[in-house]
N, C-alpha and C. Protein backbone atom coordinates (compact mmCIF):
# COMPACT_ATOMS: atom_id res chain seq x y z
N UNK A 1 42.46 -4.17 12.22
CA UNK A 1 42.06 -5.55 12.32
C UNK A 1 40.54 -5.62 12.24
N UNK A 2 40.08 -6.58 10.98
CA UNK A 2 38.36 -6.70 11.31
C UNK A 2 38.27 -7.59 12.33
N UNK A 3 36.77 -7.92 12.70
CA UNK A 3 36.52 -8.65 13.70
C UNK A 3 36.36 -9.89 13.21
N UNK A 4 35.75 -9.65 11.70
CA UNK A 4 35.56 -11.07 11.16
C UNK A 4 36.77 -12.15 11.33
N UNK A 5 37.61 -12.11 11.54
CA UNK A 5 39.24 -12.56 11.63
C UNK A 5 39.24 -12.90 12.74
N UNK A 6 38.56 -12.65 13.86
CA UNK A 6 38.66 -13.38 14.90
C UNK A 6 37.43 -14.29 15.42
N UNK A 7 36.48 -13.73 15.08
CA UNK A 7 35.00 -14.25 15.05
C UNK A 7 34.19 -14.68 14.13
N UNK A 8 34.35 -16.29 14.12
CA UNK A 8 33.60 -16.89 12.81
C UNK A 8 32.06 -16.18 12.92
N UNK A 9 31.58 -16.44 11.85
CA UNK A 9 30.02 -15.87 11.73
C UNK A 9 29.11 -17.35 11.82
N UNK A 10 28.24 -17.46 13.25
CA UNK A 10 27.56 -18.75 12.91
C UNK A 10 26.22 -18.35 12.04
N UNK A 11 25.90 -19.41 11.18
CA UNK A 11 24.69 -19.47 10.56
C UNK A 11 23.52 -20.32 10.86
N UNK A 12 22.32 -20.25 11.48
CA UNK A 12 21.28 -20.32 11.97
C UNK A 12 20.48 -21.56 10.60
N UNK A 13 20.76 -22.47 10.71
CA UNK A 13 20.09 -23.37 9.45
C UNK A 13 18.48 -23.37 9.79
N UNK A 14 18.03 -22.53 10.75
CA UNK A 14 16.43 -22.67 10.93
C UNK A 14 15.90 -21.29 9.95
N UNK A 15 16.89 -19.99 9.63
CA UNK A 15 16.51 -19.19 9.15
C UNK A 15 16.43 -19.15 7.54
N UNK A 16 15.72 -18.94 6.91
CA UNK A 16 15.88 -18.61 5.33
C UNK A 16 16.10 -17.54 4.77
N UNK A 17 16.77 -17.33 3.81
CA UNK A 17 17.80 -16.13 3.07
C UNK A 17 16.35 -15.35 2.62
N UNK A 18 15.58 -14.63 3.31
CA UNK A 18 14.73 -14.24 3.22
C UNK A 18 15.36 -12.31 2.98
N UNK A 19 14.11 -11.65 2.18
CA UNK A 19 14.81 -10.18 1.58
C UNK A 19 13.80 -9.33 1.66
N UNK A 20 13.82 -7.89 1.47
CA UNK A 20 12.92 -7.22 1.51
C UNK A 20 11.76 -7.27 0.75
N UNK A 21 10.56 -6.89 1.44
CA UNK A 21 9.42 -6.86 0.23
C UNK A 21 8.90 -8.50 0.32
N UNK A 22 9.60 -9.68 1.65
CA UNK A 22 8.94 -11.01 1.07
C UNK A 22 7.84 -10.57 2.31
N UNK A 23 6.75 -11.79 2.28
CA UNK A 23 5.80 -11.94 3.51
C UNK A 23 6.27 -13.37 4.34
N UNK A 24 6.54 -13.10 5.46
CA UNK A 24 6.87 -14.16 6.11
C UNK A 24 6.08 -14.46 6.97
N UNK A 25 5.85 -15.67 7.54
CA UNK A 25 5.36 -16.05 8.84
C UNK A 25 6.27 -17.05 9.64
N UNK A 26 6.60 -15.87 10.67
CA UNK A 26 7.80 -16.48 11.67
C UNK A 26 7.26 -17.25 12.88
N UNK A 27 7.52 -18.29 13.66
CA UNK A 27 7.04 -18.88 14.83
C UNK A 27 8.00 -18.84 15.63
N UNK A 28 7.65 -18.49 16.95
CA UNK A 28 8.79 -17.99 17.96
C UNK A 28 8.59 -18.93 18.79
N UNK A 29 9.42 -19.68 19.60
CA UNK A 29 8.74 -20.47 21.06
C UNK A 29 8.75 -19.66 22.18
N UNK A 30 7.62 -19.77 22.81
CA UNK A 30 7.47 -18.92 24.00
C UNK A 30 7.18 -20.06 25.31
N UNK A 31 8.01 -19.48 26.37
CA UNK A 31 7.86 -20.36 27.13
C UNK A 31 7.40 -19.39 28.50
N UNK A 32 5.99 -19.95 29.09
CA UNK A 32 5.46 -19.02 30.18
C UNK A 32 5.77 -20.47 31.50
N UNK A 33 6.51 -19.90 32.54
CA UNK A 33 6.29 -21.20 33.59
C UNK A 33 7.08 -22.47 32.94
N UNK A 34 6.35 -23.53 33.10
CA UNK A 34 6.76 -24.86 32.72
C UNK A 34 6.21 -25.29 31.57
N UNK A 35 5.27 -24.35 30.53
CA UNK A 35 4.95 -24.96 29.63
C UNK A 35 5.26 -23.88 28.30
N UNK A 36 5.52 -24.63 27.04
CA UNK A 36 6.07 -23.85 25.90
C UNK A 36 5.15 -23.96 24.81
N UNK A 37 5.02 -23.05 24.33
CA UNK A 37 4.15 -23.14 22.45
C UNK A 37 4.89 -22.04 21.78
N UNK A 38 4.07 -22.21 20.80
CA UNK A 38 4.97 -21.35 19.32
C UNK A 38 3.67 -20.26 19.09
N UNK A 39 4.35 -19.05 19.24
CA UNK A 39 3.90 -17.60 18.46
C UNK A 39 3.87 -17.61 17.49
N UNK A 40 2.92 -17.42 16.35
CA UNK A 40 3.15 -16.77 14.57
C UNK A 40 3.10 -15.36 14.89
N UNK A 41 3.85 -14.86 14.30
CA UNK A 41 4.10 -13.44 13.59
C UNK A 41 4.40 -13.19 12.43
N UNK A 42 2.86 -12.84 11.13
CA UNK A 42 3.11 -13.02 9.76
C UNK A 42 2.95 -11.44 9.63
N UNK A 43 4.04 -11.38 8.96
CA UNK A 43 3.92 -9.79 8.33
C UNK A 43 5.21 -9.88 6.91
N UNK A 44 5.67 -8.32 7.04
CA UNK A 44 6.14 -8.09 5.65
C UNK A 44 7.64 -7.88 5.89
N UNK A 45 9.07 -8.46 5.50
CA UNK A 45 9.86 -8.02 5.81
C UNK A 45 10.38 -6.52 5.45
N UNK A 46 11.04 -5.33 6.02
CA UNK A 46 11.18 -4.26 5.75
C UNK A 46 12.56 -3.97 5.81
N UNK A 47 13.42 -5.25 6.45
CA UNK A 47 14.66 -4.82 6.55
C UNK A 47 15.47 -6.00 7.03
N UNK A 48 16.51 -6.41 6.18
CA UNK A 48 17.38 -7.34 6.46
C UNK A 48 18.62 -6.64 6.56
N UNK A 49 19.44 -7.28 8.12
CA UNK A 49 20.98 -6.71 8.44
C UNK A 49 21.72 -7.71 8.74
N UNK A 50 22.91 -7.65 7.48
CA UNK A 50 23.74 -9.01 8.03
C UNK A 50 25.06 -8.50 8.57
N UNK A 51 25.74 -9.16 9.16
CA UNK A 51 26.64 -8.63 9.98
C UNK A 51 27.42 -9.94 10.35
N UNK A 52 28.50 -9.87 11.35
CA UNK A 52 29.37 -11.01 11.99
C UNK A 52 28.32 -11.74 12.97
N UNK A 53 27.62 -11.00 13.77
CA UNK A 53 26.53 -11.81 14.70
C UNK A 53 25.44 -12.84 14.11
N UNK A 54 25.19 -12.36 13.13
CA UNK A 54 24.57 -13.60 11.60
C UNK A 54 23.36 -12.25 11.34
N UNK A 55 23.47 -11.17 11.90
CA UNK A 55 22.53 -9.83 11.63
C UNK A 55 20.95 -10.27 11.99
N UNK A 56 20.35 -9.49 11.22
CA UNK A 56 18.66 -9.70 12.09
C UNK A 56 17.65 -9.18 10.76
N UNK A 57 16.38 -9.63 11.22
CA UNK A 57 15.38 -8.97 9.88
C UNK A 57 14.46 -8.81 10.84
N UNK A 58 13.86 -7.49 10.00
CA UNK A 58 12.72 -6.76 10.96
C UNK A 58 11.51 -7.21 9.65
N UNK A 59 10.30 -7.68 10.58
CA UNK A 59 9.12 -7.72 10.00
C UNK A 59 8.45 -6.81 10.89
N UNK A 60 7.15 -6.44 9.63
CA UNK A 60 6.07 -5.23 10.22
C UNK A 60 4.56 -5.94 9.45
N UNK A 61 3.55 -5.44 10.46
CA UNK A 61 2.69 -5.84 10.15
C UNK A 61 1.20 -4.58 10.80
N UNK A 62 -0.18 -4.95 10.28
CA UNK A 62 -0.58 -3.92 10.75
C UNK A 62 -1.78 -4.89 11.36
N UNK A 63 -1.60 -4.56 12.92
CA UNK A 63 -2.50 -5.09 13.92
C UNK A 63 -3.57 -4.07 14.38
N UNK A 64 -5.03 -3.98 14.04
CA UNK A 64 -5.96 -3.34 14.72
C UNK A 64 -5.46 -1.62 13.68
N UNK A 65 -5.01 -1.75 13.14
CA UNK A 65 -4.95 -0.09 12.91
C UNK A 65 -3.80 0.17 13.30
N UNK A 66 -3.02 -0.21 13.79
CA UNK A 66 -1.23 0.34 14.34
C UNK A 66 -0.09 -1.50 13.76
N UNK A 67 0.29 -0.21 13.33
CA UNK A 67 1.67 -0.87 13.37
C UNK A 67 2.25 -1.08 13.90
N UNK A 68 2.74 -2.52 14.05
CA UNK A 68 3.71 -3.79 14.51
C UNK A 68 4.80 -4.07 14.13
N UNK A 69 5.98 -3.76 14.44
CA UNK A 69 7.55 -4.04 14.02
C UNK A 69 8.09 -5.47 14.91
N UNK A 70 8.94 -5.98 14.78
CA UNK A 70 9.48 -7.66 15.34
C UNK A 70 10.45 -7.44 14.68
N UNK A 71 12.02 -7.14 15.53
CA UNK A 71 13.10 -7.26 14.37
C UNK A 71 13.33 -8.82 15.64
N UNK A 72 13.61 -9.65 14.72
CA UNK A 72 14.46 -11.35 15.03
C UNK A 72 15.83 -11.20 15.20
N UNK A 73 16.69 -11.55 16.20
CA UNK A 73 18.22 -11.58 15.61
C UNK A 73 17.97 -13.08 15.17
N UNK A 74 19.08 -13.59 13.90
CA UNK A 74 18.91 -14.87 12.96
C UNK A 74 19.53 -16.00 14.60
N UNK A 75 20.10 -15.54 15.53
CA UNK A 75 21.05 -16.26 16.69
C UNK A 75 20.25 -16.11 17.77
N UNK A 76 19.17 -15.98 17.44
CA UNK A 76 18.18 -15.64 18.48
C UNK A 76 17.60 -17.24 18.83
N UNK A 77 17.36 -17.97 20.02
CA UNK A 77 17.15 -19.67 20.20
C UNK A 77 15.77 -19.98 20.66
N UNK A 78 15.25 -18.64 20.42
CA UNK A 78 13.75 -19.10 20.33
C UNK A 78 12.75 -19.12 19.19
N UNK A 79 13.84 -18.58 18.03
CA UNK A 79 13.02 -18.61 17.22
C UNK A 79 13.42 -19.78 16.55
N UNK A 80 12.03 -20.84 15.71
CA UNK A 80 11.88 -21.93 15.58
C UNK A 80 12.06 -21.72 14.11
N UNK A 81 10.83 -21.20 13.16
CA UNK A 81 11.14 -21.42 11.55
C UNK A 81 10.72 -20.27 10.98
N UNK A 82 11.21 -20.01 9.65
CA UNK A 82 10.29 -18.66 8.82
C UNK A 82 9.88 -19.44 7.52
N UNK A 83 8.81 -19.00 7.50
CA UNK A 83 8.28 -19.55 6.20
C UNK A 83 7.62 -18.54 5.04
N UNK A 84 8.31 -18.57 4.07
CA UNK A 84 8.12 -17.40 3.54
C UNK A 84 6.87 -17.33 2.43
N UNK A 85 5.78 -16.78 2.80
CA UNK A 85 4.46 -16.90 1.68
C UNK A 85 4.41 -16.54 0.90
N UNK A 86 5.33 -15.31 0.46
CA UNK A 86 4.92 -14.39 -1.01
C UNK A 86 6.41 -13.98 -1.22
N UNK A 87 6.60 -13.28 -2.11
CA UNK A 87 8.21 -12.79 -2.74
C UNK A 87 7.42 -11.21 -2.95
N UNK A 88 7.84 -10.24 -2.60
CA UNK A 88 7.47 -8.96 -3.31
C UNK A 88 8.45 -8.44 -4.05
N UNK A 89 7.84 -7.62 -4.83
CA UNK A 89 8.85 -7.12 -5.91
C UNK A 89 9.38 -5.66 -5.18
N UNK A 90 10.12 -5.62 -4.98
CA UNK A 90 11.04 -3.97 -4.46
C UNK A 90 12.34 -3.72 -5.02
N UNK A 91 12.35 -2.25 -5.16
CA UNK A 91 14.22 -1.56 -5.99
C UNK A 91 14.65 -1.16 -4.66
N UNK A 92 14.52 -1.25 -3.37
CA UNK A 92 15.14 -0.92 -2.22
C UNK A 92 15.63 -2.03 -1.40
N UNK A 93 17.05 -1.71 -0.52
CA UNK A 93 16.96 -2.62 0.17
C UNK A 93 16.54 -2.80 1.87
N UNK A 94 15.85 -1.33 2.40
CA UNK A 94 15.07 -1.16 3.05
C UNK A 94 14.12 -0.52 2.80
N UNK A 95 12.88 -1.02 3.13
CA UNK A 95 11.66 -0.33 3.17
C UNK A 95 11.10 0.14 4.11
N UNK A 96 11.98 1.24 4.65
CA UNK A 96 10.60 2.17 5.59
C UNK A 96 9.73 3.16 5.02
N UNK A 97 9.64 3.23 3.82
CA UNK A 97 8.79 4.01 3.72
C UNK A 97 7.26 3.45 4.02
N UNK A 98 7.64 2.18 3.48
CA UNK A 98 6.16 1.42 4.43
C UNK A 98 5.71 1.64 5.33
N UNK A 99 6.37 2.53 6.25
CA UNK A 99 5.81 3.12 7.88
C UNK A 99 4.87 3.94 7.55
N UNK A 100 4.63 4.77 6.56
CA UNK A 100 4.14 5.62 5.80
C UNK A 100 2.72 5.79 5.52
N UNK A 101 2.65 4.05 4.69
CA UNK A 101 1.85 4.03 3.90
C UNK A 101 0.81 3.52 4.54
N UNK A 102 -0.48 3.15 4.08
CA UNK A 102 -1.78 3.12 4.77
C UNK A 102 -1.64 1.27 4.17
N UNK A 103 -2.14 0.79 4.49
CA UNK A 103 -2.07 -0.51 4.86
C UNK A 103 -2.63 -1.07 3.05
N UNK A 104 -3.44 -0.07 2.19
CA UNK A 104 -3.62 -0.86 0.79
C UNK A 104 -2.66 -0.29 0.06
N UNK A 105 -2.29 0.70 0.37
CA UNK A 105 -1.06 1.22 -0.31
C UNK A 105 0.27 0.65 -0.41
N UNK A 106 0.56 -0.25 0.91
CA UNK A 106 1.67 -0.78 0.85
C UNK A 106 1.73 -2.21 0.40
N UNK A 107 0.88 -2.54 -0.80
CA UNK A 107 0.34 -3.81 -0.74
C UNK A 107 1.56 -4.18 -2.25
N UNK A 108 2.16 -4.88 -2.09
CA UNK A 108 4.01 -4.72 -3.17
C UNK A 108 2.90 -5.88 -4.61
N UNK A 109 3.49 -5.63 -5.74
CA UNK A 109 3.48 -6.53 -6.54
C UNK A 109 4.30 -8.18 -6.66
N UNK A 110 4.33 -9.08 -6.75
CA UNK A 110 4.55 -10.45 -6.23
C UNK A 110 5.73 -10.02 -7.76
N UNK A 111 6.78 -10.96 -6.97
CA UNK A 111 8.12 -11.30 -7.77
C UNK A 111 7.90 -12.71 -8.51
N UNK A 112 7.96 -12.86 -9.58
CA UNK A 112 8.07 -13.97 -10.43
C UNK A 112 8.55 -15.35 -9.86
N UNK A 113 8.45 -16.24 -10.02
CA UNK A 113 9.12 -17.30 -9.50
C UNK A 113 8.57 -18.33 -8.80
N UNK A 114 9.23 -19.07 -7.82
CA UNK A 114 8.68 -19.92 -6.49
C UNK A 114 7.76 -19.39 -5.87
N UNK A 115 6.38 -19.10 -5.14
CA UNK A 115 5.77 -18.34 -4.56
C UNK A 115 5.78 -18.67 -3.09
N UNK A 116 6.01 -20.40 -2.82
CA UNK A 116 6.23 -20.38 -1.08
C UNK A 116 7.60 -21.53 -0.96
N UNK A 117 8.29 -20.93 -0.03
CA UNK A 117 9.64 -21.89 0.39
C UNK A 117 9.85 -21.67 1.77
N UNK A 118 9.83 -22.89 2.64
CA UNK A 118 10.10 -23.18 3.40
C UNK A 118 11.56 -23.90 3.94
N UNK A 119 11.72 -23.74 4.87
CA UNK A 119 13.02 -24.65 5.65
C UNK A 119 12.74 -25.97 5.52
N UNK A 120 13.78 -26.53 4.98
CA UNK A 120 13.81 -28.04 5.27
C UNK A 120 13.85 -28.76 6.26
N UNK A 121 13.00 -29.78 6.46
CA UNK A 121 12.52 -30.28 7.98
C UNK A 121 14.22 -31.46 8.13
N UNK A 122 14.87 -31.86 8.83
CA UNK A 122 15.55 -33.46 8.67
C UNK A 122 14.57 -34.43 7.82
N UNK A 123 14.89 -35.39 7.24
CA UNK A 123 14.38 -36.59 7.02
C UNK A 123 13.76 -37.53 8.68
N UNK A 124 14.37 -37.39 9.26
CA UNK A 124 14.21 -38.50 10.76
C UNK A 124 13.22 -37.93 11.47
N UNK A 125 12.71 -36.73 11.09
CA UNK A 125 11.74 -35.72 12.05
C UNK A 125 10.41 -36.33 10.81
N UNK A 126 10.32 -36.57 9.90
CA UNK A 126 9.66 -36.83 8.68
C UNK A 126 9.05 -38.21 9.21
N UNK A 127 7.61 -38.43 9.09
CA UNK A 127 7.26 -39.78 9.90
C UNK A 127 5.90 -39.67 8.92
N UNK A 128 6.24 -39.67 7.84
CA UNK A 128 5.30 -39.89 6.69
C UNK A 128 4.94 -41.44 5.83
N UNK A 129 3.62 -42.02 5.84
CA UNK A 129 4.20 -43.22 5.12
C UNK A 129 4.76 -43.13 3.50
N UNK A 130 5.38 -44.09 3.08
CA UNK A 130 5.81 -43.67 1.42
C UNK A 130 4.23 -43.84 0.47
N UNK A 131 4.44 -43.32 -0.16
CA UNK A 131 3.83 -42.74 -1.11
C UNK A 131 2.82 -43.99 -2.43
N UNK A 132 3.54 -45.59 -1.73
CA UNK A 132 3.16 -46.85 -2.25
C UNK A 132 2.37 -47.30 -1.34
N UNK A 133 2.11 -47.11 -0.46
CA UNK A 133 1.34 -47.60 0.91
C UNK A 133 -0.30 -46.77 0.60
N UNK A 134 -0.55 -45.64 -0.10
CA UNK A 134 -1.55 -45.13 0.18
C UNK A 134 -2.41 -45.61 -1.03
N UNK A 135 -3.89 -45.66 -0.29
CA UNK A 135 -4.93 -46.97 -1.25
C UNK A 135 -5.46 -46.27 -2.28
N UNK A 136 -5.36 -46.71 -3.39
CA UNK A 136 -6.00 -46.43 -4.16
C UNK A 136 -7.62 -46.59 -4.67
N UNK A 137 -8.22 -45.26 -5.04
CA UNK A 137 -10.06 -45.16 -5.36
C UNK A 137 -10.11 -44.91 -6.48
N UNK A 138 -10.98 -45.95 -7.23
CA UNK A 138 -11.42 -46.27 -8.40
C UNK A 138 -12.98 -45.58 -8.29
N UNK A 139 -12.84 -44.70 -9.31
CA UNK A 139 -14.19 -44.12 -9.26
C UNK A 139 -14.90 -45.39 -10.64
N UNK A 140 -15.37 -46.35 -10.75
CA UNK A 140 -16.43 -46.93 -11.63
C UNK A 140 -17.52 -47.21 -10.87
């Protein structure tokens, strides 16, 4: 018997189908006491695991001279959004050898395409005026 058969897989609509080799910048909410803000953690993804739990992606990054790993589970309720800055080009579907490499060395060639995609906000969270409202400047 799989497990999938008994346990739907939930999907996290804050996370993006994000893959190895992209650069992300993730914001976590952290809550100290009674008051909450959001962490960035921008680095490089090195490893995406999907699974029945909705799996997890590890980003790495290099802080001060040492390396920084952050694996996210996607069901994790503090994490808020990923926004993904770059696409890298990679033939693997994990990259540790990046643990490896010296910080210009591991610098990936950019994948063709879209270069930034973000999560879609709701419309009702959106408190923008339309796009007829804003005045127009006549340079004469």
């Amino acid at each position: 018997m799989d497990i999938r058969e008994l346990v739907e897989p939930k999907i996290n609509p804050r996370v993006l189908q994000a893959s190895a080799g992209d650069t992300v910048k993730v914001s976590i909410k952290i809550t100290e006491g009674d008051k909450e803000r959001l962490q960035y953690f921008q680095g490089m993804v090195i490893r995406v695991r999907k699974g029945v739990d909705g799996g997890s992606l590890t980003v790495r990054k290099i802080s001060y001279g040492v390396g920084v790993e952050y694996t996210l589970p996607s069901q994790c309720a503090s994490l808020q959004d990923i926004e993904i800055l770059k696409r890298g080009k990679v033939r693997r579907a994990k990259l540790y050898y990046m643990r490896k490499l010296s910080p210009k060395q591991s610098r990936l060639k950019e994948r063709p395409g879209k270069k930034r995609a973000q999560i879609a906000i709701p419309k009702e969270e959106i408190s923008s005026p339309p796009l007829d409202s804003q005045p127009k400047q006549n340079d004469e």
